[in-house]
C-alpha atoms as a PDB file:
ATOM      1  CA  UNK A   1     -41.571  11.537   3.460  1.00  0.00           C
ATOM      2  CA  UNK A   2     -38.004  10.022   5.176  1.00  0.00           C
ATOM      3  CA  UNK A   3     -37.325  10.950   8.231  1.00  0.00           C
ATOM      4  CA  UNK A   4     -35.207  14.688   9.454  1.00  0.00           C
ATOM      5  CA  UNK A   5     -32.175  13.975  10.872  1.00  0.00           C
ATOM      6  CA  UNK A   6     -30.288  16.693  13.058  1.00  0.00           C
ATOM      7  CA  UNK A   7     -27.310  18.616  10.970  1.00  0.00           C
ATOM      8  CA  UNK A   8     -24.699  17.544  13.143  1.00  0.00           C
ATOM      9  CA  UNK A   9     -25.218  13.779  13.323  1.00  0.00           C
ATOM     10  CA  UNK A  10     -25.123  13.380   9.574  1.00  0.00           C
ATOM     11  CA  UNK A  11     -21.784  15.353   9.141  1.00  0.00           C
ATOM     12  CA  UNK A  12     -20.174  13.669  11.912  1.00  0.00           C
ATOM     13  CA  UNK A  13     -21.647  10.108  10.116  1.00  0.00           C
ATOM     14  CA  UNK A  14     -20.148  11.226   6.740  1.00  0.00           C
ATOM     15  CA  UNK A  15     -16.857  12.002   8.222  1.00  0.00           C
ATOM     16  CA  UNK A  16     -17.028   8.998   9.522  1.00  0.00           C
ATOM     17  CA  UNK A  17     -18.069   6.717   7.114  1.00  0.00           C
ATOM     18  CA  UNK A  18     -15.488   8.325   4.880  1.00  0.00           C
ATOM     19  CA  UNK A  19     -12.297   7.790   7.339  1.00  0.00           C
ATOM     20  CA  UNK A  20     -13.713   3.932   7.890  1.00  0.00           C
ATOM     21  CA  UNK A  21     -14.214   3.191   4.530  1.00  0.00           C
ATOM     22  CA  UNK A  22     -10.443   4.787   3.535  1.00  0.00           C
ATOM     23  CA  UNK A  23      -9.186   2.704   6.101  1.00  0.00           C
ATOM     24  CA  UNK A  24     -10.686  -0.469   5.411  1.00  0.00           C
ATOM     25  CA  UNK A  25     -10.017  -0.152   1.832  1.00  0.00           C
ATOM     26  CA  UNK A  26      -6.407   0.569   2.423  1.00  0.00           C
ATOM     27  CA  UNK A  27      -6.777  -2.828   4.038  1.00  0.00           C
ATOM     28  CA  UNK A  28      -8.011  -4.549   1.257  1.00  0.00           C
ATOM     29  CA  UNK A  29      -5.991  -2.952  -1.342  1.00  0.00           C
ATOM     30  CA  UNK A  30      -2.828  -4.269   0.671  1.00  0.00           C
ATOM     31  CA  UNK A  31      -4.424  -7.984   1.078  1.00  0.00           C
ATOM     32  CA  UNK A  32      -4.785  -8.050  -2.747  1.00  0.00           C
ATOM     33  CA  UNK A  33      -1.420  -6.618  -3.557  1.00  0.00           C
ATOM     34  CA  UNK A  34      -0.002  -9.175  -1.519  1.00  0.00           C
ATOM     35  CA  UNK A  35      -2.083 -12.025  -3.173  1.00  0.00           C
ATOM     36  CA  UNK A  36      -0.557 -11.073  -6.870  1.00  0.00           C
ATOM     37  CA  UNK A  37       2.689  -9.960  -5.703  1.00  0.00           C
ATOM     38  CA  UNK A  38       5.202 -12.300  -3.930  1.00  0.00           C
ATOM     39  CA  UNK A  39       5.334  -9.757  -1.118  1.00  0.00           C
ATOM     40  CA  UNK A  40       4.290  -9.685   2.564  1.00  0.00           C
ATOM     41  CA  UNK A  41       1.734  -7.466   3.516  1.00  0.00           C
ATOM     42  CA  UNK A  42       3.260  -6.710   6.726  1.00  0.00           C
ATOM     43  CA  UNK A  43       6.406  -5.215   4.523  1.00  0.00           C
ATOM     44  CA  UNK A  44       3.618  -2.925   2.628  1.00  0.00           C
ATOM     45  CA  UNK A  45       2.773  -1.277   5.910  1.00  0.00           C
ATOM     46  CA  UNK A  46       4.937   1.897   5.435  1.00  0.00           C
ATOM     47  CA  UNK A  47       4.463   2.543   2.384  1.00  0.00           C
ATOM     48  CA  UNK A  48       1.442   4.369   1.845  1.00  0.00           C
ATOM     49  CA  UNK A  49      -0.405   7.299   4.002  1.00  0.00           C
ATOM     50  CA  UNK A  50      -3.934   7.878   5.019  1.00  0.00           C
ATOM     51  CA  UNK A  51      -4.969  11.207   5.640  1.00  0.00           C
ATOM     52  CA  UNK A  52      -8.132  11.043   7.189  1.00  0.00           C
ATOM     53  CA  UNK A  53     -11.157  13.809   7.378  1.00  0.00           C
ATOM     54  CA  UNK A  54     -10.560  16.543  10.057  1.00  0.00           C
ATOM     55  CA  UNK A  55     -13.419  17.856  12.813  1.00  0.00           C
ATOM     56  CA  UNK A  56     -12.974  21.251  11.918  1.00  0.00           C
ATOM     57  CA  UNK A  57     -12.438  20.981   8.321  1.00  0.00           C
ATOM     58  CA  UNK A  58     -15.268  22.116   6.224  1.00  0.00           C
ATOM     59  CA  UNK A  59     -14.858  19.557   3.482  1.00  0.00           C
ATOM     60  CA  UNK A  60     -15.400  15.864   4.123  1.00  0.00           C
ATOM     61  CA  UNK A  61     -12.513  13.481   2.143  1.00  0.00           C
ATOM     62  CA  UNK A  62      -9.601  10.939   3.184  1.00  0.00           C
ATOM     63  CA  UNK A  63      -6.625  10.437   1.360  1.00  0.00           C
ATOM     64  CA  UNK A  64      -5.383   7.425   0.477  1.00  0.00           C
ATOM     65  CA  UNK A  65      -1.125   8.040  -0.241  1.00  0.00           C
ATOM     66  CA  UNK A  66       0.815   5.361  -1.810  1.00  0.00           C
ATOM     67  CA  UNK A  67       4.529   6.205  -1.892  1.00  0.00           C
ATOM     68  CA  UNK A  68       5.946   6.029  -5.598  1.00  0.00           C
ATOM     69  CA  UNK A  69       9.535   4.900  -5.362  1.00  0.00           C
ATOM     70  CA  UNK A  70      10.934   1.889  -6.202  1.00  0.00           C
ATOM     71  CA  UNK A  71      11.103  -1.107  -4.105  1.00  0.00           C
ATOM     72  CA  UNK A  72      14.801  -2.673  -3.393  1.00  0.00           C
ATOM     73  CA  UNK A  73      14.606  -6.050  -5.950  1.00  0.00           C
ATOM     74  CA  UNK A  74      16.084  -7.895  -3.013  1.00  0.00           C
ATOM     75  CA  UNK A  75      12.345  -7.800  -1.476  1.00  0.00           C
ATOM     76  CA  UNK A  76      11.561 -10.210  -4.075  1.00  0.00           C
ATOM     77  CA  UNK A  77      14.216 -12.534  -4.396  1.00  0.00           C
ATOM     78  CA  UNK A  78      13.753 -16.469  -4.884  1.00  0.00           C
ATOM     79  CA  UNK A  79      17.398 -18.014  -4.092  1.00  0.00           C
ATOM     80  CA  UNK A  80      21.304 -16.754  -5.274  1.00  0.00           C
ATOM     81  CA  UNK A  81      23.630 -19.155  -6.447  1.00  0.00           C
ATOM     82  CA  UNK A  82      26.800 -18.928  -8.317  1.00  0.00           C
ATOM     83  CA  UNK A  83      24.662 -18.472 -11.740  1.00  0.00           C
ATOM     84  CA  UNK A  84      22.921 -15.637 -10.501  1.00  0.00           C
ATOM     85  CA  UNK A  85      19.842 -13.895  -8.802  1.00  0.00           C
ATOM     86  CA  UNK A  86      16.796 -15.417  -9.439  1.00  0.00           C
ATOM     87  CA  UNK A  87      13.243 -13.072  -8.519  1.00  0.00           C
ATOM     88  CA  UNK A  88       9.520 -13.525  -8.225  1.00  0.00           C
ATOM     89  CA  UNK A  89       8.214  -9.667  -8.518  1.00  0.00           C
ATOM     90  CA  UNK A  90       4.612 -11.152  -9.737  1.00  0.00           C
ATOM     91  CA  UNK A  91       3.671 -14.650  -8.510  1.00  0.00           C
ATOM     92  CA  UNK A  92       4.094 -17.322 -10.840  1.00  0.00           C
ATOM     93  CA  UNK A  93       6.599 -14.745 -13.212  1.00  0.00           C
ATOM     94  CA  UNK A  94      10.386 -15.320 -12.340  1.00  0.00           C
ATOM     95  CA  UNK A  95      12.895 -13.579 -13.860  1.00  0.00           C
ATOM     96  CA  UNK A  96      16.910 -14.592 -13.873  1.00  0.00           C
ATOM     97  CA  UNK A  97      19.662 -11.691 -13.443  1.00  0.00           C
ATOM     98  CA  UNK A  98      22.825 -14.219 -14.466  1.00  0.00           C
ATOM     99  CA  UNK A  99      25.174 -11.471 -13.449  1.00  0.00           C
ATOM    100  CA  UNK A 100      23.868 -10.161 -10.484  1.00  0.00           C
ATOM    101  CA  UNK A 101      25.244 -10.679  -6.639  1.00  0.00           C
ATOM    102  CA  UNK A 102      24.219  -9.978  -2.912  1.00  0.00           C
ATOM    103  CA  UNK A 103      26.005  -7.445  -1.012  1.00  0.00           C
ATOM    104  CA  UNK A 104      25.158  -5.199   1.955  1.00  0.00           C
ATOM    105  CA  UNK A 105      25.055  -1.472   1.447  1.00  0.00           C
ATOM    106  CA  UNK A 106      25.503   1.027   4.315  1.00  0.00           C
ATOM    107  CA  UNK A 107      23.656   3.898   3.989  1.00  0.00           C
ATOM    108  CA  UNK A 108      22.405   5.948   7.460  1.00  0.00           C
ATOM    109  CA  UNK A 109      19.031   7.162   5.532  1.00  0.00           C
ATOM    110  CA  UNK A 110      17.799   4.672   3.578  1.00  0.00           C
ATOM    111  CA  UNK A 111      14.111   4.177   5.622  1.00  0.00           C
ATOM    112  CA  UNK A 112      11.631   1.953   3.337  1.00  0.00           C
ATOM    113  CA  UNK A 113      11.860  -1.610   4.385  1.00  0.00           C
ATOM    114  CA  UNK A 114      15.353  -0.934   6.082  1.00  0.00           C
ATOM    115  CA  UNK A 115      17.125  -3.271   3.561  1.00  0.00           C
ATOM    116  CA  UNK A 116      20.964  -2.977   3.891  1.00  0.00           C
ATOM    117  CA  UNK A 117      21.477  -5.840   1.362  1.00  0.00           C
ATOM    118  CA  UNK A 118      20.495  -5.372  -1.979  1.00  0.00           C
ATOM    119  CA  UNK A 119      21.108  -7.243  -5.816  1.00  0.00           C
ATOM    120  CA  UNK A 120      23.666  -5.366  -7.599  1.00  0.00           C
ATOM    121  CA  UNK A 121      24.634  -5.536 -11.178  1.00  0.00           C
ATOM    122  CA  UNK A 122      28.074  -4.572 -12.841  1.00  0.00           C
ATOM    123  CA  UNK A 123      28.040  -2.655 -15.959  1.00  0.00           C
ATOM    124  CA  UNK A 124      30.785  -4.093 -17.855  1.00  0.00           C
ATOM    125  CA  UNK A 125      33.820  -6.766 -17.720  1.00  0.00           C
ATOM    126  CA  UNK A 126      35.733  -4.729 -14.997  1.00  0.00           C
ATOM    127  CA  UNK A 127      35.021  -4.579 -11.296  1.00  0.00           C
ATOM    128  CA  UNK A 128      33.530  -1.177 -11.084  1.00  0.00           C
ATOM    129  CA  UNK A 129      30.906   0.716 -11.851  1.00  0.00           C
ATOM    130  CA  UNK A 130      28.031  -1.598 -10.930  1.00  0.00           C
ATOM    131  CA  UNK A 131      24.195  -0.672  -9.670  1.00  0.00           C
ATOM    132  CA  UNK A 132      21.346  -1.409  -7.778  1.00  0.00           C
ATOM    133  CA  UNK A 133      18.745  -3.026  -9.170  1.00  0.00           C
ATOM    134  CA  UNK A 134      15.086  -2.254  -8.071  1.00  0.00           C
ATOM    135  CA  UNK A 135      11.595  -3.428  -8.425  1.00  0.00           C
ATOM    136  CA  UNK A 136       8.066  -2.028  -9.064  1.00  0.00           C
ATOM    137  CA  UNK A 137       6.919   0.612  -7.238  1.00  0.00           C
ATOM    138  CA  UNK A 138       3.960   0.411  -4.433  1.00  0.00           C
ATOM    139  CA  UNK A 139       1.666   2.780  -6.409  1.00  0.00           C
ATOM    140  CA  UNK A 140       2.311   0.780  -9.498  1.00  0.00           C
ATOM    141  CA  UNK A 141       1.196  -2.620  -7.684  1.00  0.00           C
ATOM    142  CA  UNK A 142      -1.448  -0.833  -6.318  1.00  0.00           C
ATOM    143  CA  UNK A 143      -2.909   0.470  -9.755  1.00  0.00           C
ATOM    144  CA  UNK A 144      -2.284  -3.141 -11.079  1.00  0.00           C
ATOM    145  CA  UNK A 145      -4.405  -5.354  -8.293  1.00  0.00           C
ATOM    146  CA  UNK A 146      -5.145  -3.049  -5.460  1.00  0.00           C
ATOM    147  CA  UNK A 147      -7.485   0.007  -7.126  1.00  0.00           C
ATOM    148  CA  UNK A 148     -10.425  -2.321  -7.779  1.00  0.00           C
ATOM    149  CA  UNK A 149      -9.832  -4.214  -4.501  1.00  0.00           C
ATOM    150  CA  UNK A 150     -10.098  -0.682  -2.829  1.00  0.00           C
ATOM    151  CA  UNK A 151     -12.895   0.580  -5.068  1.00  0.00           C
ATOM    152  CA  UNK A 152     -15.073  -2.819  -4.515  1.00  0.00           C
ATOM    153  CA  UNK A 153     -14.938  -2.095  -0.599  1.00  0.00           C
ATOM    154  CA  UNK A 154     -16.177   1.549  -1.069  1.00  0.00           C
ATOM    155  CA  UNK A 155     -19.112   0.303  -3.439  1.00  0.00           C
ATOM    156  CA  UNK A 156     -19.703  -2.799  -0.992  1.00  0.00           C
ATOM    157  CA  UNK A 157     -19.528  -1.049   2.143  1.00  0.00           C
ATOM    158  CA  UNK A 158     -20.300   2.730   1.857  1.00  0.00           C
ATOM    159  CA  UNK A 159     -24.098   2.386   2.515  1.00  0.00           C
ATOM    160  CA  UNK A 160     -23.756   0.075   5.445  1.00  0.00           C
ATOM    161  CA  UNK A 161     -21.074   1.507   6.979  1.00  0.00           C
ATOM    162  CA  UNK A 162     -22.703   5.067   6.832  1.00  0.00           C
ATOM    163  CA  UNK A 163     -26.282   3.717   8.567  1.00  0.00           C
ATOM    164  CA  UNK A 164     -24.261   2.316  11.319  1.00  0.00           C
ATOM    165  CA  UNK A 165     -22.276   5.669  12.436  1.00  0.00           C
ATOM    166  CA  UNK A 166     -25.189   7.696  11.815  1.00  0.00           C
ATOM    167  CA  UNK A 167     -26.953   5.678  14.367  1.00  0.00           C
ATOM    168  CA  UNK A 168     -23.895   5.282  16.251  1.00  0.00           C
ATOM    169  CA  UNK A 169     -24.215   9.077  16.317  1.00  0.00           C
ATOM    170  CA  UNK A 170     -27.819   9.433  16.843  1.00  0.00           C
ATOM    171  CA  UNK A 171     -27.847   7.335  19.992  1.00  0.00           C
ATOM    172  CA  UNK A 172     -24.834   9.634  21.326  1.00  0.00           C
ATOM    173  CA  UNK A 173     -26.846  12.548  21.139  1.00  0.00           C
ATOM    174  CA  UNK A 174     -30.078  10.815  22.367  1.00  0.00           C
ATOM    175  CA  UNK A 175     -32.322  11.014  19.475  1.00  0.00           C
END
């Protein structure tokens, strides 16, 4: 028969295992985002949320949060010229806006990425109105490129990752 392990180790190695493995495959899922999407990974940072597994919660499961608004198009952009905006959402996939300009918008509480300038895009012949103009969303890239990035690293890994902290936490208590 396999071996008894004490109660505590293995639910403090699950916990564990869990957090790591969120973690790391938040990691991975960002890396591949950034691969298909002309985006730095570094400008993904904020964007999503990892809620790990507690001590004194009785369940054992880590959240991983990705944020689902929009992403400023201006994160994307290629070059502006007189003719336009040109962007690169996807690598490889540009796309023209022939009326669209630069300009800097001032707004206290805008937080993700902490863009001030932004494309806009005028609505008809006259001055005024005009819009922003945004991107994909971080969840949407991530359900493109990043799920089976962060899924791969939790088949890959899970088994590995779980004999080393149960060991880890075997050798704490002395067993």
């Amino acid at each position: 028969m396999g071996r008894e392990y004490p109660r505590q180790a293995m639910i403090s190695a699950a916990r564990s295992t869990v957090n790591k493995l969120v973690r790391s495959g938040a990691s991975r899922a960002r890396r591949s985002v950034s691969a298909a999407y002309n985006i730095k990974a570094k400008d993904l940072k904020g964007l999503y949320k990892i809620q790990s597994s507690s001590k004194g919660a009785n369940d054992i499961f880590a959240k991983f949060i990705s944020k689902g608004y929009q992403l400023p198009l201006v994160m994307f952009i290629k070059k502006q010229d007189r003719s336009g905006v040109d962007v690169e959402i996807k690598k490889g996939e540009r796309r023209s806006f022939p009326h669209a300009f630069l300009a800097r918008w001032s707004r206290r509480n805008w937080r993700p990425g902490r863009f001030s300038l932004h494309i806009w895009e005028r609505l008809g012949q006259k001055r005024l109105p005009i819009h922003r103009l945004f991107g994909v969303s971080f969840a949407d890239m991530v359900e493109d490129v990043g799920e089976s990035a962060f899924q791969q690293v939790m088949n890959d890994d899970a088994g590995k990752t779980f004999n080393h902290e149960l060991d880890f936490f075997l050798s704490k208590m002395g067993k």
